[in-house]
Protein backbone atom coordinates (compact mmCIF):
# COMPACT_ATOMS: atom_id res chain seq x y z
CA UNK A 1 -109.78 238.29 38.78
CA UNK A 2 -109.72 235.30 36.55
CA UNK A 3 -107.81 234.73 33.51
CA UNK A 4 -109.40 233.20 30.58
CA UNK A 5 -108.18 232.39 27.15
CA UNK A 6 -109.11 236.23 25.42
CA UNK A 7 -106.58 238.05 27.82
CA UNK A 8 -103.48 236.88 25.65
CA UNK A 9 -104.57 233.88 23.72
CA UNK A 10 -104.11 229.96 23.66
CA UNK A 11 -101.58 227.89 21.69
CA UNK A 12 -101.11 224.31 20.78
CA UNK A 13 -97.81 222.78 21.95
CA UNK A 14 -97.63 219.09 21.22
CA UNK A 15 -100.88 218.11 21.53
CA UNK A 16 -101.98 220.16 24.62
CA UNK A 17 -103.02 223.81 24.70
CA UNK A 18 -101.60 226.49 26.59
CA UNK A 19 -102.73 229.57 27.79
CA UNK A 20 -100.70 232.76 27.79
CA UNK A 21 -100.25 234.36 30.81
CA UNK A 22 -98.94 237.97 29.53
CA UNK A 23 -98.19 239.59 26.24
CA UNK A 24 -94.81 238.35 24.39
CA UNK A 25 -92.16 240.71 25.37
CA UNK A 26 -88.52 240.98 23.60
CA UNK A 27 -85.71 240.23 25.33
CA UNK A 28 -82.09 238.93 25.29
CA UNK A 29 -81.38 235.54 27.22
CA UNK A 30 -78.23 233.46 28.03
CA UNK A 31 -76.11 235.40 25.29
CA UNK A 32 -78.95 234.28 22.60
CA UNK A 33 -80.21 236.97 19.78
CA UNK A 34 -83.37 239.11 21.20
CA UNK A 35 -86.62 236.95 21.09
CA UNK A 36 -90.02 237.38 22.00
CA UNK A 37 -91.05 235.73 25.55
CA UNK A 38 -93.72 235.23 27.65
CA UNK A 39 -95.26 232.57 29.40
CA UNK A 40 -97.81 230.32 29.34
CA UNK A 41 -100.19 227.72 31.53
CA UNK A 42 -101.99 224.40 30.70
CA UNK A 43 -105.42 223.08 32.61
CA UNK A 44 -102.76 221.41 34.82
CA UNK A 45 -101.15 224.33 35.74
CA UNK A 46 -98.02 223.56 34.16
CA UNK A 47 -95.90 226.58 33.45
CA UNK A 48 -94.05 227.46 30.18
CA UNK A 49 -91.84 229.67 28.49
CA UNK A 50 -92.91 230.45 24.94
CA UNK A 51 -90.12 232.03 22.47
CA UNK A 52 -90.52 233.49 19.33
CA UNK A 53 -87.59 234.20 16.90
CA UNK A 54 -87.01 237.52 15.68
CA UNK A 55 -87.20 237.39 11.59
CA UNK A 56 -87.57 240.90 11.03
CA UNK A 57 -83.70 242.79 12.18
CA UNK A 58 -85.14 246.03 10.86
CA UNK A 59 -85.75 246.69 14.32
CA UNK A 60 -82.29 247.34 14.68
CA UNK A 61 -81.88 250.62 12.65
CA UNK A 62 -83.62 252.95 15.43
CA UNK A 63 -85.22 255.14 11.94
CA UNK A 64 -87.24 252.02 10.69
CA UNK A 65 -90.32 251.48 12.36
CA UNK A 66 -91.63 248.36 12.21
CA UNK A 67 -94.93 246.85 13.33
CA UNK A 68 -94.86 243.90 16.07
CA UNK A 69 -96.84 241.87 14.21
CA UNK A 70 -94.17 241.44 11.26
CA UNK A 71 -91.21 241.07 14.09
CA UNK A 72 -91.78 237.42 14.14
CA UNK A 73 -93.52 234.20 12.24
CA UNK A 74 -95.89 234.16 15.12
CA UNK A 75 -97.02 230.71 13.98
CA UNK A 76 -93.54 229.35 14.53
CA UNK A 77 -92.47 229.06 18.43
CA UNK A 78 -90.78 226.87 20.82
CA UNK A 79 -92.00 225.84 23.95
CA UNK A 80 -89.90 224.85 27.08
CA UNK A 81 -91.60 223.55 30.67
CA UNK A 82 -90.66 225.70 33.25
């Protein structure tokens, strides 16, 4: 099966667009706070790792419930060539 842009949308990283390859996921890397991950392809096949900042610590108390889409400020991410 192909992948194509609508399975887990594109983004712009300096000038070139990337294509996810999954949904972001959290997680906890090299001792740094829980972030959102996942990664990401360009027409070159260039692979990426896209994080996403965690804004929203309500998460933390297990009795708040708190949507993914307010976890993060999805329009703010880094990018880092794998």
């Amino acid at each position: 099966m192909t992948q194509n842009a609508d399975d887990f949308g594109m983004l712009e990283h300096e000038g070139i667009m990337i294509m996810m390859t999954q949904n972001p996921y959290i997680d906890k890397k090299n001792n740094e706070e829980s972030a959102y991950y996942a990664t990401a392809v360009d027409n070159d096949d260039n692979k990426y790792e896209v994080r996403w900042e965690i804004t929203n610590t309500d998460y933390l108390n297990p009795e708040n419930i708190v949507e993914e889409c307010e976890m993060c400020n999805w329009d703010n991410f880094t990018v880092r060539e794998l």
